[in-house]
Every structure is written in structure tokens, then in C-alpha cells.
C-alpha atoms as a PDB file:
ATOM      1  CA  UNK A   1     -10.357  -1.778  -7.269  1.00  0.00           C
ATOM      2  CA  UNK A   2     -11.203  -3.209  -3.569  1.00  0.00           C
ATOM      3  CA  UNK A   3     -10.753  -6.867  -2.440  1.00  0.00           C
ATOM      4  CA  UNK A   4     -14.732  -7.010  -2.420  1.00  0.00           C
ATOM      5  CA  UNK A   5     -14.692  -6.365  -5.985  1.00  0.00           C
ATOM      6  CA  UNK A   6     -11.846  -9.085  -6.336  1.00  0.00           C
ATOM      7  CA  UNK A   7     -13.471 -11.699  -4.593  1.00  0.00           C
ATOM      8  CA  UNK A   8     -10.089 -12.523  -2.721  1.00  0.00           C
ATOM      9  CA  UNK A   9     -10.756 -14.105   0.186  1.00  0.00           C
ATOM     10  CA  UNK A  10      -9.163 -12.805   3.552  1.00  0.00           C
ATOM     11  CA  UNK A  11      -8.664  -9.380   2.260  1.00  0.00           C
ATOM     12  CA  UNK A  12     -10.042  -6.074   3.334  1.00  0.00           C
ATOM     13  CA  UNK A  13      -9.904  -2.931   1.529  1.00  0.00           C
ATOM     14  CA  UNK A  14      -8.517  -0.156   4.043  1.00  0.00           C
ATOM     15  CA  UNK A  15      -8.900   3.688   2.208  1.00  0.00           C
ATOM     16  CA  UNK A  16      -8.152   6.638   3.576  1.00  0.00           C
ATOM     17  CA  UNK A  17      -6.532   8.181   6.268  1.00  0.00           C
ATOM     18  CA  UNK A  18      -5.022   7.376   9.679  1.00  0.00           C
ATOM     19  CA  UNK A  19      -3.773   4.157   7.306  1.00  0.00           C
ATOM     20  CA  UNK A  20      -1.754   2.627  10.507  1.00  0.00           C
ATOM     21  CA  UNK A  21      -4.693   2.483  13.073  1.00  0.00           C
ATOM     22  CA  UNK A  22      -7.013   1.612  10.216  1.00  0.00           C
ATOM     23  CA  UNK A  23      -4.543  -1.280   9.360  1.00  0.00           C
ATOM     24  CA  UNK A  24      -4.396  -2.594  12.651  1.00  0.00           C
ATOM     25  CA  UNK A  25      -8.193  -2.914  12.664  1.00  0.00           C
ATOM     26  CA  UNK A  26      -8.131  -4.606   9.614  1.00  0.00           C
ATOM     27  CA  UNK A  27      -5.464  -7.189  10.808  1.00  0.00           C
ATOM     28  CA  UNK A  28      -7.489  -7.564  14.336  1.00  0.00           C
ATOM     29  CA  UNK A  29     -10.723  -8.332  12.349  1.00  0.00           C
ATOM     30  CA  UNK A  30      -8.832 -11.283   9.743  1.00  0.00           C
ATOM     31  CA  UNK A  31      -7.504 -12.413  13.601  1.00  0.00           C
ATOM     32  CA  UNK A  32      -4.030 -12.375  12.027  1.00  0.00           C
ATOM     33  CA  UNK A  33      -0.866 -11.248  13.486  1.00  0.00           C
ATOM     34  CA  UNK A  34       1.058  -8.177  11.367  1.00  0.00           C
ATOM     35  CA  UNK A  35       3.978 -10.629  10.507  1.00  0.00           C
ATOM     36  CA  UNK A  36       1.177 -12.690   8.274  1.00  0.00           C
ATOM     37  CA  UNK A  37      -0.586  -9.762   6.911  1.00  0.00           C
ATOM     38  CA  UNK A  38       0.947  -7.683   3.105  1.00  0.00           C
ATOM     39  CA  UNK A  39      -0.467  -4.398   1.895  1.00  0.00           C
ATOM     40  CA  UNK A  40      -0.959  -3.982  -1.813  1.00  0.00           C
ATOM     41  CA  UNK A  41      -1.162  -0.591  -2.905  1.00  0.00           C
ATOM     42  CA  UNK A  42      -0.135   2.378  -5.307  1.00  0.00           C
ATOM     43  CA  UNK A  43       1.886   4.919  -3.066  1.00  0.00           C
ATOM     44  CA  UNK A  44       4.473   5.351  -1.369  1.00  0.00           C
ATOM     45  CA  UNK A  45       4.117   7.054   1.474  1.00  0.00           C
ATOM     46  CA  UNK A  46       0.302   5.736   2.665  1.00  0.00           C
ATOM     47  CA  UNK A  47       0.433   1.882   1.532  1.00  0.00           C
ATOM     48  CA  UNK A  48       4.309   0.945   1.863  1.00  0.00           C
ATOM     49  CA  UNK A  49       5.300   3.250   4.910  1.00  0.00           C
ATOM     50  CA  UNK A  50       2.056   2.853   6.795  1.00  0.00           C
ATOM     51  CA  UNK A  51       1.985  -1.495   6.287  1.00  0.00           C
ATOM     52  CA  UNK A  52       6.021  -0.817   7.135  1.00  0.00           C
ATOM     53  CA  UNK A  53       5.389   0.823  10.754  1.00  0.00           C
ATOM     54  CA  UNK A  54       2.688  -1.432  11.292  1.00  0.00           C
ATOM     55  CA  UNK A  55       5.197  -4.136  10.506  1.00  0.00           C
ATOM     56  CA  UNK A  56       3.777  -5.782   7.886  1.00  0.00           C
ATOM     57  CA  UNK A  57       5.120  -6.770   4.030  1.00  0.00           C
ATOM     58  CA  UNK A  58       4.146  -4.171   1.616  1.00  0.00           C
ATOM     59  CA  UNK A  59       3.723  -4.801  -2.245  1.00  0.00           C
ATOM     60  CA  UNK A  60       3.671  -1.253  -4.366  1.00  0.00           C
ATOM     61  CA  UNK A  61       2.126  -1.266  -7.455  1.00  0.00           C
ATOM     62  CA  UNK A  62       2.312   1.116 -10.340  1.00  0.00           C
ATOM     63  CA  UNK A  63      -1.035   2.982 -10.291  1.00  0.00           C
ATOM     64  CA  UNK A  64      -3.838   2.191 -12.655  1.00  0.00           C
ATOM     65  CA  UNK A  65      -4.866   5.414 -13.532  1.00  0.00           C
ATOM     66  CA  UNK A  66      -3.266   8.952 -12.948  1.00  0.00           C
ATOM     67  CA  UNK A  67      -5.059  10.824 -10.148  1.00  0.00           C
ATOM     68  CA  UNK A  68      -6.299  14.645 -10.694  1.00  0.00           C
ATOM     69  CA  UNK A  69      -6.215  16.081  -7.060  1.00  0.00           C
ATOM     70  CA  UNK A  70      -2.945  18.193  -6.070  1.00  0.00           C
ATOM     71  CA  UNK A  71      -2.401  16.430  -3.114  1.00  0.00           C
ATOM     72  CA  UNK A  72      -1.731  13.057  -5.087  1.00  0.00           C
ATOM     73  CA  UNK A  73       0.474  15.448  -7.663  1.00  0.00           C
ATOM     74  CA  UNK A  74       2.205  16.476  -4.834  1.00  0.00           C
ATOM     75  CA  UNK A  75       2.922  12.899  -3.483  1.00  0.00           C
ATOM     76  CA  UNK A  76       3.924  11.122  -6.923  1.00  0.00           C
ATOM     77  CA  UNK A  77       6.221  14.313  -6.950  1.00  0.00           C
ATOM     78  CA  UNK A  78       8.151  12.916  -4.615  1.00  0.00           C
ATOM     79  CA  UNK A  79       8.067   9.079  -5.128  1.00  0.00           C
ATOM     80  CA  UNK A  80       9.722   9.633  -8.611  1.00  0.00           C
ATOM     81  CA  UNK A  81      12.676   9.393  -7.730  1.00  0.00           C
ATOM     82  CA  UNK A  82      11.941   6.861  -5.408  1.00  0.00           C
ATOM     83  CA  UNK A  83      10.563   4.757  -7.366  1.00  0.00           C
ATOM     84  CA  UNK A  84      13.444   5.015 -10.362  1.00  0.00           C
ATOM     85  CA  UNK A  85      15.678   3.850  -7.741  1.00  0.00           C
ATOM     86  CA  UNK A  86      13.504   0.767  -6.881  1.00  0.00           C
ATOM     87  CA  UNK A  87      13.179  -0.051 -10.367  1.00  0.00           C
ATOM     88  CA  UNK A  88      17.362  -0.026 -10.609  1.00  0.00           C
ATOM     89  CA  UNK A  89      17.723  -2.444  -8.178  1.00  0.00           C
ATOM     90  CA  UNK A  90      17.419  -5.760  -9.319  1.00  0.00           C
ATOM     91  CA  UNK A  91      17.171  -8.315  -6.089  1.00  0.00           C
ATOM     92  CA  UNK A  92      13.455  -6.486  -6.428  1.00  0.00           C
ATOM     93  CA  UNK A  93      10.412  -8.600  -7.826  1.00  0.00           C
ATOM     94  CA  UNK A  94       8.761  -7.069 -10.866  1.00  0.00           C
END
């Protein structure tokens, strides 16, 4: 679901690769600095690590609905344990 299809205002939906420059194009278009922006998104290692090199807040949701492709296999593969440790700690939001 994309923040056009939300209606939110002052959000852009940024898919696909090269998620850091594409995030930084976002941000320059909303004429906001990266300290004001927050990714939402699904996985681990596109939304959180590319909105946390970009230096931006990063909210990680649990994904809607399972993907088929291997590469997203692959990649939830590894955020499983990852994500069981975020759920232990408790100074996180839910």
C-alpha cells in the first residue's frame, strides 16, 4: 500500500532499489532535512538500514502479506532472528 493510496499528506512512496539515493530524492522533493523525515516499511535490510545511513528514523512493520520470490525468502531468512530479538526488548514501541 503507497502513501498515494493513503492519502497521507507529505509522504512519498520510494520502491525499489538504490533505496538510499532514491530516499534522498524523496527528502529533497518534501524540502525536508533527513533528521525530520521516518521510513515505514516491512524489511530489514532495504527500509530500516537504507532510512538508517541516510540518517533518518525508521519504523519496521510486520509485512502484510508473505512474498513468493526467493530473493525476499532469502532476506526474511535472515531478519528472523533479528526480528525475535527486537520483539524481546521491551524499551521498543509495538
Amino acid at each position: 500500500m503507497g502513501a498515494r493510496r493513503l492519502s497521507v499528506p507529505g509522504c512519498l512512496s520510494v520502491p525499489g532499489g538504490l533505496r538510499v539515493l532514491r530516499l534522498g530524492v524523496a527528502r529533497s522533493r518534501l524540502g525536508l532535512r533527513c533528521g525530520e523525515c521516518a521510513i515505514v516499511g516491512d524489511q530489514i535490510f532495504t527500509d530500516v538500514v537504507g532510512a538508517n545511513l541516510c540518517g533518518m528514523k525508521s519504523v519496521l512493520l510486520s509485512p502484510i502479506e508473505p512474498e513468493e520470490g526467493i530473493t525476499f525468502r532469502v532476506r526474511r531468512f535472515f531478519e528472523k532472528p533479528l526480528r525475535r530479538r527486537l520483539a524481546a526488548r521491551k524499551d521498543l514501541l509495538r
